[in-house]
Structure formats: structure tokens, C-alpha cells
PDB file of N, CA and C in Angstrom:
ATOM      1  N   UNK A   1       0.837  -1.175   0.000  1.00  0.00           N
ATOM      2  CA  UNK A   1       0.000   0.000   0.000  1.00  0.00           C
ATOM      3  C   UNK A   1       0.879   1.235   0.000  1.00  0.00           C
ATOM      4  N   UNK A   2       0.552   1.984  -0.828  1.00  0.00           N
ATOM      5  CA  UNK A   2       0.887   3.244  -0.788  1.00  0.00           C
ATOM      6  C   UNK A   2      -0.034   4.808  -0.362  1.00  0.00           C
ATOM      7  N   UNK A   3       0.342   5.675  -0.292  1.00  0.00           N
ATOM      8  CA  UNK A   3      -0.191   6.767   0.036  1.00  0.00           C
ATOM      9  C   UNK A   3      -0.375   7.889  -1.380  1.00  0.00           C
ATOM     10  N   UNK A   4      -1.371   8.260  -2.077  1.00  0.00           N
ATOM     11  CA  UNK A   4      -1.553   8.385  -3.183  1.00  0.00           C
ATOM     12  C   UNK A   4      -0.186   9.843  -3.372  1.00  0.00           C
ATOM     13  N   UNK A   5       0.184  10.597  -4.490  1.00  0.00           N
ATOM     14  CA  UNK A   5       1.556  11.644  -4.324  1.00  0.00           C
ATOM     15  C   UNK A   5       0.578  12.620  -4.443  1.00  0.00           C
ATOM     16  N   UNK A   6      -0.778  12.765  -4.395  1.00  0.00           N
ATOM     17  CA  UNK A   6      -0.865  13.967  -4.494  1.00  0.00           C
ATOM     18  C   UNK A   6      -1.879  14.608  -2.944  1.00  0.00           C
ATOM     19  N   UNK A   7      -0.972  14.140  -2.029  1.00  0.00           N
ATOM     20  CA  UNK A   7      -1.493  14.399  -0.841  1.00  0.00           C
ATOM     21  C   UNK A   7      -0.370  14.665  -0.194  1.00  0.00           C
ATOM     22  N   UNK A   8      -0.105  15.395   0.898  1.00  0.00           N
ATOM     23  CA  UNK A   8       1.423  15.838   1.436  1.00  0.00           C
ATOM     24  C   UNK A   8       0.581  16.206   2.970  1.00  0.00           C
ATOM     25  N   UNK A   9       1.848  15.753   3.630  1.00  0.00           N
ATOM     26  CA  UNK A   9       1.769  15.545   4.826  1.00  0.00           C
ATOM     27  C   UNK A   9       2.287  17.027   5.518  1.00  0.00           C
ATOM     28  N   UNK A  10       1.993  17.964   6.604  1.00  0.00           N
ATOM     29  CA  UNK A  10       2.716  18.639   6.652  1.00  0.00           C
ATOM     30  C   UNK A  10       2.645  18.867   8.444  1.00  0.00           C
ATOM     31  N   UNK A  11       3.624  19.712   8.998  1.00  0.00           N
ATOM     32  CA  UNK A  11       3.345  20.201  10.546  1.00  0.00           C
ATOM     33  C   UNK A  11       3.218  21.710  10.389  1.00  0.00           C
ATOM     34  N   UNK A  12       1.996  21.999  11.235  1.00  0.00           N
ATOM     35  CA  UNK A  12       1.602  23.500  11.323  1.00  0.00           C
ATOM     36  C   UNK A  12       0.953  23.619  12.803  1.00  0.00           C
ATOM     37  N   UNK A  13       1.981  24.270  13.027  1.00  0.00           N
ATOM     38  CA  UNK A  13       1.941  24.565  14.604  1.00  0.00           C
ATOM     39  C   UNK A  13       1.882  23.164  15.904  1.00  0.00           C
ATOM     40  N   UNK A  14       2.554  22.407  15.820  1.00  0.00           N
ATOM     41  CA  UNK A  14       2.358  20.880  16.044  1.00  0.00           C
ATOM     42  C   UNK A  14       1.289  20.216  16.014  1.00  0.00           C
ATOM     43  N   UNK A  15       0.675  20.409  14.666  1.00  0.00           N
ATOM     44  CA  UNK A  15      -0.661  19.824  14.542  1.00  0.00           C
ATOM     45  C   UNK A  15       0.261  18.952  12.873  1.00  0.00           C
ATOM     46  N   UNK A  16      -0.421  17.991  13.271  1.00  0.00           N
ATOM     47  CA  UNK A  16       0.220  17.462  11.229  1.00  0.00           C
ATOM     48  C   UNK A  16      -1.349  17.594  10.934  1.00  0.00           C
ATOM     49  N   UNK A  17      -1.323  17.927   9.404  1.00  0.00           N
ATOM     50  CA  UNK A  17      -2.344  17.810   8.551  1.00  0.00           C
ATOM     51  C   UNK A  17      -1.686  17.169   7.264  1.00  0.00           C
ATOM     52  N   UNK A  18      -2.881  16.449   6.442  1.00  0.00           N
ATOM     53  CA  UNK A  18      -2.788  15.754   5.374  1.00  0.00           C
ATOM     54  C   UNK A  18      -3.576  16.942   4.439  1.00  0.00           C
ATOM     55  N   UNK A  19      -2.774  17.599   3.042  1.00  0.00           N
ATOM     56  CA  UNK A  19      -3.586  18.371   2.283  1.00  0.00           C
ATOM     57  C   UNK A  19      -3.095  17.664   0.814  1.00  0.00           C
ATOM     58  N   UNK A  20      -4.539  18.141   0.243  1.00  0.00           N
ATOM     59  CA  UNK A  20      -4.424  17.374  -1.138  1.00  0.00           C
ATOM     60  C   UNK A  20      -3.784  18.210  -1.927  1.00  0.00           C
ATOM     61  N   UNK A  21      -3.458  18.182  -2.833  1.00  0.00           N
ATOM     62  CA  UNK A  21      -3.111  19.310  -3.698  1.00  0.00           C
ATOM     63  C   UNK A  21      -3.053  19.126  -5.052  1.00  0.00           C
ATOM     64  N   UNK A  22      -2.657  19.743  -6.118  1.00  0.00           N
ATOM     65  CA  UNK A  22      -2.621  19.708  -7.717  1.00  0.00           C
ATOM     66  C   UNK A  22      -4.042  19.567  -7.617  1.00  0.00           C
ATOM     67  N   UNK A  23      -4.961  19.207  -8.829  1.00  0.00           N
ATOM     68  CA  UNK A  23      -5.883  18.808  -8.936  1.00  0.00           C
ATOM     69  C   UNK A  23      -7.263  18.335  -8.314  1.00  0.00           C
ATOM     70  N   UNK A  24      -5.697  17.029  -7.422  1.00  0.00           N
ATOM     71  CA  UNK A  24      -6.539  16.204  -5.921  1.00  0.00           C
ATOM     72  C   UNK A  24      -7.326  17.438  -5.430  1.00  0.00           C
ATOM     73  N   UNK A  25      -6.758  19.271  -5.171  1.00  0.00           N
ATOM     74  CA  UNK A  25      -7.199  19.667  -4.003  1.00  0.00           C
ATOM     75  C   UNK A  25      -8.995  20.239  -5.194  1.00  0.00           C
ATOM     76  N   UNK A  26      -9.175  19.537  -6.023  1.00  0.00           N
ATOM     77  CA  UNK A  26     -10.486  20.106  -6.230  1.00  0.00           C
ATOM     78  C   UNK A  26     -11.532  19.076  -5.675  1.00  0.00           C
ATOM     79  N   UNK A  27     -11.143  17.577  -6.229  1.00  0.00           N
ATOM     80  CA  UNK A  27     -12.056  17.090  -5.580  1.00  0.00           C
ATOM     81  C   UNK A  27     -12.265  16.272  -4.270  1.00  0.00           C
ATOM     82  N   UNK A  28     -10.975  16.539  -3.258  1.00  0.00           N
ATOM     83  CA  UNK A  28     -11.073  16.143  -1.775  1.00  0.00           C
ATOM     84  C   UNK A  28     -11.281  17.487  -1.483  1.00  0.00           C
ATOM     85  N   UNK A  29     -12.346  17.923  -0.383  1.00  0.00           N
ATOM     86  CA  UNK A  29     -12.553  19.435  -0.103  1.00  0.00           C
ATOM     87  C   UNK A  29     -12.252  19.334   1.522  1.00  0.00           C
ATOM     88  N   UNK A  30     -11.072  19.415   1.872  1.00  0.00           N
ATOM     89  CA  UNK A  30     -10.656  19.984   3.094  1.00  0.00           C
ATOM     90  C   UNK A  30      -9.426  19.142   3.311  1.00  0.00           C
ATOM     91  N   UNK A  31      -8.797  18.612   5.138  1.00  0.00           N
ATOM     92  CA  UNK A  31      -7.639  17.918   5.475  1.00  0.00           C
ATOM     93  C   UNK A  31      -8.052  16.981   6.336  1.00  0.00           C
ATOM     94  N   UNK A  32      -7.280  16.638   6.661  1.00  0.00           N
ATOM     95  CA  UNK A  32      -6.743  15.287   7.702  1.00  0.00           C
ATOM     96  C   UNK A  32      -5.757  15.737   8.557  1.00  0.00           C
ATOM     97  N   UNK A  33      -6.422  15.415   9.618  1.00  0.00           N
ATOM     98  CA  UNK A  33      -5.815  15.858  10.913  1.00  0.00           C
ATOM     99  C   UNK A  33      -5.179  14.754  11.601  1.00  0.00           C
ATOM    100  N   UNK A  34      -3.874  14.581  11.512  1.00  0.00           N
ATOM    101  CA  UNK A  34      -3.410  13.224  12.200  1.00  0.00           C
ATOM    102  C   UNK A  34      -2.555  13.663  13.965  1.00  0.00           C
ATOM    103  N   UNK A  35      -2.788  12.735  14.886  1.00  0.00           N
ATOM    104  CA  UNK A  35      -1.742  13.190  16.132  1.00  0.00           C
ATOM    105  C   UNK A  35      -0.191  12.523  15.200  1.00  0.00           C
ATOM    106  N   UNK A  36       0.754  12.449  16.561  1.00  0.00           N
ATOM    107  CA  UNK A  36       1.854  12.393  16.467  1.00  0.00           C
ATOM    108  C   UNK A  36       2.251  10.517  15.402  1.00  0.00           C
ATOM    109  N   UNK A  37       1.331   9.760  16.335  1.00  0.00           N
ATOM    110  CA  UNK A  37       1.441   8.346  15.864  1.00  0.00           C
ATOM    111  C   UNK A  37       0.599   8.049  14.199  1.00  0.00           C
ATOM    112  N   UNK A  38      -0.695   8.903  14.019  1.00  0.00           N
ATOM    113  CA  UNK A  38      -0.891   8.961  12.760  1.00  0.00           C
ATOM    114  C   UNK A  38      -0.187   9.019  12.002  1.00  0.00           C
ATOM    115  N   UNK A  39       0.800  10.541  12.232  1.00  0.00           N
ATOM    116  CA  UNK A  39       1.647  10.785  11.144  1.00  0.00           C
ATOM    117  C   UNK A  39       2.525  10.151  11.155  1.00  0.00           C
ATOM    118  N   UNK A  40       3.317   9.164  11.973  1.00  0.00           N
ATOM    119  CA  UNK A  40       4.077   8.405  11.933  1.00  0.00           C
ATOM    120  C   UNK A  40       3.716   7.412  10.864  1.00  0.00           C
ATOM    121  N   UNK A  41       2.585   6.665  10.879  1.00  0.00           N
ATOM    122  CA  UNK A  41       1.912   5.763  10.264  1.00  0.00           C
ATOM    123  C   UNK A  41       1.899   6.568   8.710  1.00  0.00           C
ATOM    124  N   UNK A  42       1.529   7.388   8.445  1.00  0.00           N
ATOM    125  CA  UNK A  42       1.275   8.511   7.479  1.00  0.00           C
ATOM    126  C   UNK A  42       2.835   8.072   6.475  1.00  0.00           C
ATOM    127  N   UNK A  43       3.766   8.817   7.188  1.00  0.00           N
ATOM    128  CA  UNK A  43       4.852   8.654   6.533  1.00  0.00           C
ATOM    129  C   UNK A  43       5.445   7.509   5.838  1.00  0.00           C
ATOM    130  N   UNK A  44       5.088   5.949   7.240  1.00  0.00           N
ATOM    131  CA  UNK A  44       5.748   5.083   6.591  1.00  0.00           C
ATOM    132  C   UNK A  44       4.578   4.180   5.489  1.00  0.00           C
ATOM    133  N   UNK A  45       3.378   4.795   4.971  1.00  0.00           N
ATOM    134  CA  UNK A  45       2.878   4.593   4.347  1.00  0.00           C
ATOM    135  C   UNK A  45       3.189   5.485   3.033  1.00  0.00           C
ATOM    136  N   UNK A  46       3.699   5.854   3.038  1.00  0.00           N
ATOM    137  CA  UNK A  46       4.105   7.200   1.917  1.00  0.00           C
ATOM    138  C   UNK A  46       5.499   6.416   0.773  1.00  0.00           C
ATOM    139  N   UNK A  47       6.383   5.894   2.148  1.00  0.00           N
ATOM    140  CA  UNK A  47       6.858   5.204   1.397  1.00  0.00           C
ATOM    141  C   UNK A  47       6.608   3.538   1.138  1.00  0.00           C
ATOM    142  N   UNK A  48       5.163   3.593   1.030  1.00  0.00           N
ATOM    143  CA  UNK A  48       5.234   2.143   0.390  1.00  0.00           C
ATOM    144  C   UNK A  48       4.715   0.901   1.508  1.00  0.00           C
ATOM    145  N   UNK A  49       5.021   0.863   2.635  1.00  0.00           N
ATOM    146  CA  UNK A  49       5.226  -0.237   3.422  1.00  0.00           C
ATOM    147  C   UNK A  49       4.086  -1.101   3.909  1.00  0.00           C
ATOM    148  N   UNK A  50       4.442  -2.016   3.918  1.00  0.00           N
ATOM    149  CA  UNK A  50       3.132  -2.960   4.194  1.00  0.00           C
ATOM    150  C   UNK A  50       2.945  -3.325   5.462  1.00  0.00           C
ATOM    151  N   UNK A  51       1.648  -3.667   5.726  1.00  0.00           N
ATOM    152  CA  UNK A  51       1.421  -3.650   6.943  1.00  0.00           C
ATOM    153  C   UNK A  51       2.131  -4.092   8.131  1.00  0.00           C
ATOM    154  N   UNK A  52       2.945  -5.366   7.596  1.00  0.00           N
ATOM    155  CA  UNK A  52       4.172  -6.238   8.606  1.00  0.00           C
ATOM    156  C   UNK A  52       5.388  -4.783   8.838  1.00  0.00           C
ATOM    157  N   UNK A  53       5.525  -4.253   7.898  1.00  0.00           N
ATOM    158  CA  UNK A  53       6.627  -3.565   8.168  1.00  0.00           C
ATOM    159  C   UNK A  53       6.237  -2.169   8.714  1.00  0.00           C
ATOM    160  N   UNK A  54       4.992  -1.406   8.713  1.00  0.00           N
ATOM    161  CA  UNK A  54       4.365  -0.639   9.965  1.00  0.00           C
ATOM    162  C   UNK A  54       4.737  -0.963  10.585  1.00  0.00           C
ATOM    163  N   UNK A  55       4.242  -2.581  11.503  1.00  0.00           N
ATOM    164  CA  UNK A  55       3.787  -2.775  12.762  1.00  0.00           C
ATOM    165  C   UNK A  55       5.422  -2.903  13.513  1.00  0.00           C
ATOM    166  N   UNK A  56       6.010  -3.538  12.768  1.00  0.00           N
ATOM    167  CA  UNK A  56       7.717  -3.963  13.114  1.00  0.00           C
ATOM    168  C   UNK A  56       8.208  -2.405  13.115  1.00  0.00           C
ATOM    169  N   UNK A  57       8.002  -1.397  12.365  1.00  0.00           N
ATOM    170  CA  UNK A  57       8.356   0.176  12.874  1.00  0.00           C
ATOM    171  C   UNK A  57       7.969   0.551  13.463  1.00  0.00           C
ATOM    172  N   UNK A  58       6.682   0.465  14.023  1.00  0.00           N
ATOM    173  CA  UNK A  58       5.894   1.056  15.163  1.00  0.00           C
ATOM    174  C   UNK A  58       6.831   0.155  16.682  1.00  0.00           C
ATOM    175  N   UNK A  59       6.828  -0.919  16.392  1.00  0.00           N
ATOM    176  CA  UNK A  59       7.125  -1.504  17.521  1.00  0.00           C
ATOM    177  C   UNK A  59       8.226  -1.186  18.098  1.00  0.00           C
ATOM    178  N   UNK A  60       9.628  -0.724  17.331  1.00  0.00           N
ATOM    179  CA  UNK A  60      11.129  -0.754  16.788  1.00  0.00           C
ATOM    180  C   UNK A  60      11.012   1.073  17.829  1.00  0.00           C
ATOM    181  N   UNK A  61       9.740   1.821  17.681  1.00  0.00           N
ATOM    182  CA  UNK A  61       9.680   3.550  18.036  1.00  0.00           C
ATOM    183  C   UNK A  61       9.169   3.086  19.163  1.00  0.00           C
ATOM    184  N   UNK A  62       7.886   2.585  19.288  1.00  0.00           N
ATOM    185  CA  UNK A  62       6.799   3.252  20.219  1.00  0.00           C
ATOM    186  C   UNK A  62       7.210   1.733  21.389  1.00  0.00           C
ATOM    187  N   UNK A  63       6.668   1.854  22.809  1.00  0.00           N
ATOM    188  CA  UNK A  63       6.741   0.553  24.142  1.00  0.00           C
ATOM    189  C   UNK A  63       5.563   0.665  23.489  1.00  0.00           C
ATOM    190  N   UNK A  64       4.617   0.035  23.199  1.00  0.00           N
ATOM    191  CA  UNK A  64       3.510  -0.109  23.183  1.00  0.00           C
ATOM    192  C   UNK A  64       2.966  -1.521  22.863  1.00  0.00           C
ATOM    193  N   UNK A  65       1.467  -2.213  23.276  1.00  0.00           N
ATOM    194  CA  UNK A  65       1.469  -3.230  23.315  1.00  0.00           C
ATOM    195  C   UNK A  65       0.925  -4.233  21.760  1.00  0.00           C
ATOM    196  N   UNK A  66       1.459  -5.034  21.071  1.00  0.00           N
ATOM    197  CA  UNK A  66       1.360  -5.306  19.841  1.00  0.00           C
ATOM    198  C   UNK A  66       0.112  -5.530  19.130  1.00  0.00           C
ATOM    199  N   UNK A  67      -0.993  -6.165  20.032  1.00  0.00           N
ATOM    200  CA  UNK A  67      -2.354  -5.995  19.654  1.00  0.00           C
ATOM    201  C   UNK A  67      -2.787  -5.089  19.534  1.00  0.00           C
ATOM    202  N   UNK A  68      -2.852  -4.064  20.434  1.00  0.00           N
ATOM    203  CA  UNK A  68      -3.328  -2.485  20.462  1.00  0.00           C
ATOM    204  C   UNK A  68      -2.783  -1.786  19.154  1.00  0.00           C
ATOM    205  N   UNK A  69      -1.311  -2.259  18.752  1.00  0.00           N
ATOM    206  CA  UNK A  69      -1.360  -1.233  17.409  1.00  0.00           C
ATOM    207  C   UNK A  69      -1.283  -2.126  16.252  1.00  0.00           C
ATOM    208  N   UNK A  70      -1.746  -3.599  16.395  1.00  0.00           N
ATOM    209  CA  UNK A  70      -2.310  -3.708  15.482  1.00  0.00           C
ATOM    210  C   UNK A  70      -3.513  -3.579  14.922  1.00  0.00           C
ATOM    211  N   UNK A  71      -4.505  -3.243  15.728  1.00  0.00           N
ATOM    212  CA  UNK A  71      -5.518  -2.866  15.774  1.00  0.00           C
ATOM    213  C   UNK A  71      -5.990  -1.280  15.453  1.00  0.00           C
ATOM    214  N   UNK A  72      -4.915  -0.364  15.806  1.00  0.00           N
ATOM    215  CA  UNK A  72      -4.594   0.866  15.018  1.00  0.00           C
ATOM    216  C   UNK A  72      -4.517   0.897  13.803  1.00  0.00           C
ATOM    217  N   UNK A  73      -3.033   0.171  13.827  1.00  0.00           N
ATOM    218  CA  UNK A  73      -3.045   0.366  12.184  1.00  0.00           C
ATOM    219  C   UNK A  73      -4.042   0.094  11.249  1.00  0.00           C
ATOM    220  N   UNK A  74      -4.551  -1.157  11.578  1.00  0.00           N
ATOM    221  CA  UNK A  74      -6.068  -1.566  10.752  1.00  0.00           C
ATOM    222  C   UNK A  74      -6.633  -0.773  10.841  1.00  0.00           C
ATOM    223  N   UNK A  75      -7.130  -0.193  11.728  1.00  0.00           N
ATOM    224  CA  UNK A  75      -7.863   1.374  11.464  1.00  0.00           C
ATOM    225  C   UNK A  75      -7.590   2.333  10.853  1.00  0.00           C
ATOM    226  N   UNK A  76      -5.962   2.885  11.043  1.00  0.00           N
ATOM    227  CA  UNK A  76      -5.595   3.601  10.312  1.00  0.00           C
ATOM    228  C   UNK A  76      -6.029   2.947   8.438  1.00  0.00           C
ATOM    229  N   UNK A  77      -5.571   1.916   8.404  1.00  0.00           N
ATOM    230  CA  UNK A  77      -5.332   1.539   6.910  1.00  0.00           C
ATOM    231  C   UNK A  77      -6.826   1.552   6.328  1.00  0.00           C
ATOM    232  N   UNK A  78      -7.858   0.843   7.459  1.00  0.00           N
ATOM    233  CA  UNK A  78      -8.767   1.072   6.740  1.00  0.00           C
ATOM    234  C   UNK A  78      -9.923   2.020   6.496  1.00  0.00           C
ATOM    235  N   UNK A  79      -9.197   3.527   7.335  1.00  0.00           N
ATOM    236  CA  UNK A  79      -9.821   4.833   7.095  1.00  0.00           C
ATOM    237  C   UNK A  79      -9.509   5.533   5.853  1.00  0.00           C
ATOM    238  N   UNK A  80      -8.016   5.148   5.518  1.00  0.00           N
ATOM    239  CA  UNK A  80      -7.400   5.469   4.176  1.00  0.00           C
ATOM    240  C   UNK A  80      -7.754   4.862   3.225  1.00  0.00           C
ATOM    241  N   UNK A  81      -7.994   3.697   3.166  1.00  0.00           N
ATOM    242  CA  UNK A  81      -9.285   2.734   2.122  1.00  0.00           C
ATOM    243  C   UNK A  81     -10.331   3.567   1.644  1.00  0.00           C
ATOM    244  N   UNK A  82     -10.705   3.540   2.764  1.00  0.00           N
ATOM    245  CA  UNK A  82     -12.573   4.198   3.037  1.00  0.00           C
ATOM    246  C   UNK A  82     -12.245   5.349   2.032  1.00  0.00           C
ATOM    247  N   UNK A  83     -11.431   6.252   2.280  1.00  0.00           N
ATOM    248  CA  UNK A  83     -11.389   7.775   1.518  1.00  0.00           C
ATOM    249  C   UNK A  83     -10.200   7.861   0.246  1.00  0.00           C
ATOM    250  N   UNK A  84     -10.366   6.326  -0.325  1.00  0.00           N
ATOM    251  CA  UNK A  84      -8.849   6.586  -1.701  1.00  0.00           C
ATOM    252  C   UNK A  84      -7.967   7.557  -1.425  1.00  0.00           C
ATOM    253  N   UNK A  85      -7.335   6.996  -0.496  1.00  0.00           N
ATOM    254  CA  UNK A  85      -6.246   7.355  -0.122  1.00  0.00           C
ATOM    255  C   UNK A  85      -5.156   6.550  -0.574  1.00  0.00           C
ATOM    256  N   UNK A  86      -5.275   5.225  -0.743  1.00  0.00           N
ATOM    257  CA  UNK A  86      -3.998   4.800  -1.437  1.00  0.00           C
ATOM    258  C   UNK A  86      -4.014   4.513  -2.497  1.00  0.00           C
ATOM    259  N   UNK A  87      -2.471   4.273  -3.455  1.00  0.00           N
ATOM    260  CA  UNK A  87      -2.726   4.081  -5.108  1.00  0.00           C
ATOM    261  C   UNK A  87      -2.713   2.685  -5.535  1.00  0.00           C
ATOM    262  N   UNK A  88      -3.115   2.243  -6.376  1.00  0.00           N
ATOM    263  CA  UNK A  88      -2.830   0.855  -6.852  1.00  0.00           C
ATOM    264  C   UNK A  88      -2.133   0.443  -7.186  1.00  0.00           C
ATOM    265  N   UNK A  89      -1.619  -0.379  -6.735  1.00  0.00           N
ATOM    266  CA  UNK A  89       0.069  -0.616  -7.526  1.00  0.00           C
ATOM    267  C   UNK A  89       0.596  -2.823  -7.338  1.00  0.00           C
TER     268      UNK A  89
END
């Protein structure tokens, strides 16, 4: 899974937002508001990574307990589903 290129991740004022842009920004009409661990997730979806290799980066950053973010990430991944957010490849 990837993260489609015409969406960019950015920090504004320690808030990350997801904005669409080129084109994308006509027909997604607004952002995505991610905390700190979203955008973590955000990024290593940007470049590419599949779900095993999230969870093994998440685990590698965050003490946290392995069910709990696998259960994130599935959420995460499948909120980005929900809204074509990723490209086909």
C-alpha cells in the first residue's frame, strides 16, 4: 500500500495535517488531521510499506502493546481505504 503523491503531509503549529493538492485539491474538499502516531503511520505509508513492516516500525519507536497497534493500524489503513487514499500498484 501506498499513500496516493498527491497528498502531502505537513506540521503546522504541532498539529500534522494531510492536504491534497494539484488537482486532488479540487475534488477532496478539506484535510486530515493526524496526532503524532498517525503521522508516523502517514509517513511510513508514503513510502510504500506494508502492513508487517508498519507494525515492526511502530514496535522498533513506540513501548507499546502489539495488539493495540495492530488494531490501530487496521484502522488507520482502513480509514485510508474508506477515503482513496492509497494508489494501486
Amino acid at each position: 500500500m501506498k499513500i496516493k503523491s498527491d497528498f502531502i503531509l505537513r506540521e503546522v503549529a504541532g498539529t500534522y495535517v494531510v492536504v491534497p493538492v494539484g488537482k486532488r485539491a479540487d475534488e477532496f474538499n478539506g484535510m486530515v488531521n493526524l496526532n503524532e502516531t498517525g503521522a508516523f503511520f502517514w509517513k511510513l505509508a508514503e513510502k510504500g510499506c506494508t502492513r508487517e513492516e508498519m507494525i515492526n516500525a511502530c514496535l522498533d519507536t513506540y513501548n507499546v502493546d502489539q495488539a493495540i497497534l495492530e488494531r490501530d493500524i487496521d484502522k488507520f489503513i482502513q480509514t485510508l481505504t474508506d477515503n482513496s487514499l492509497f494508489e494501486q500498484v
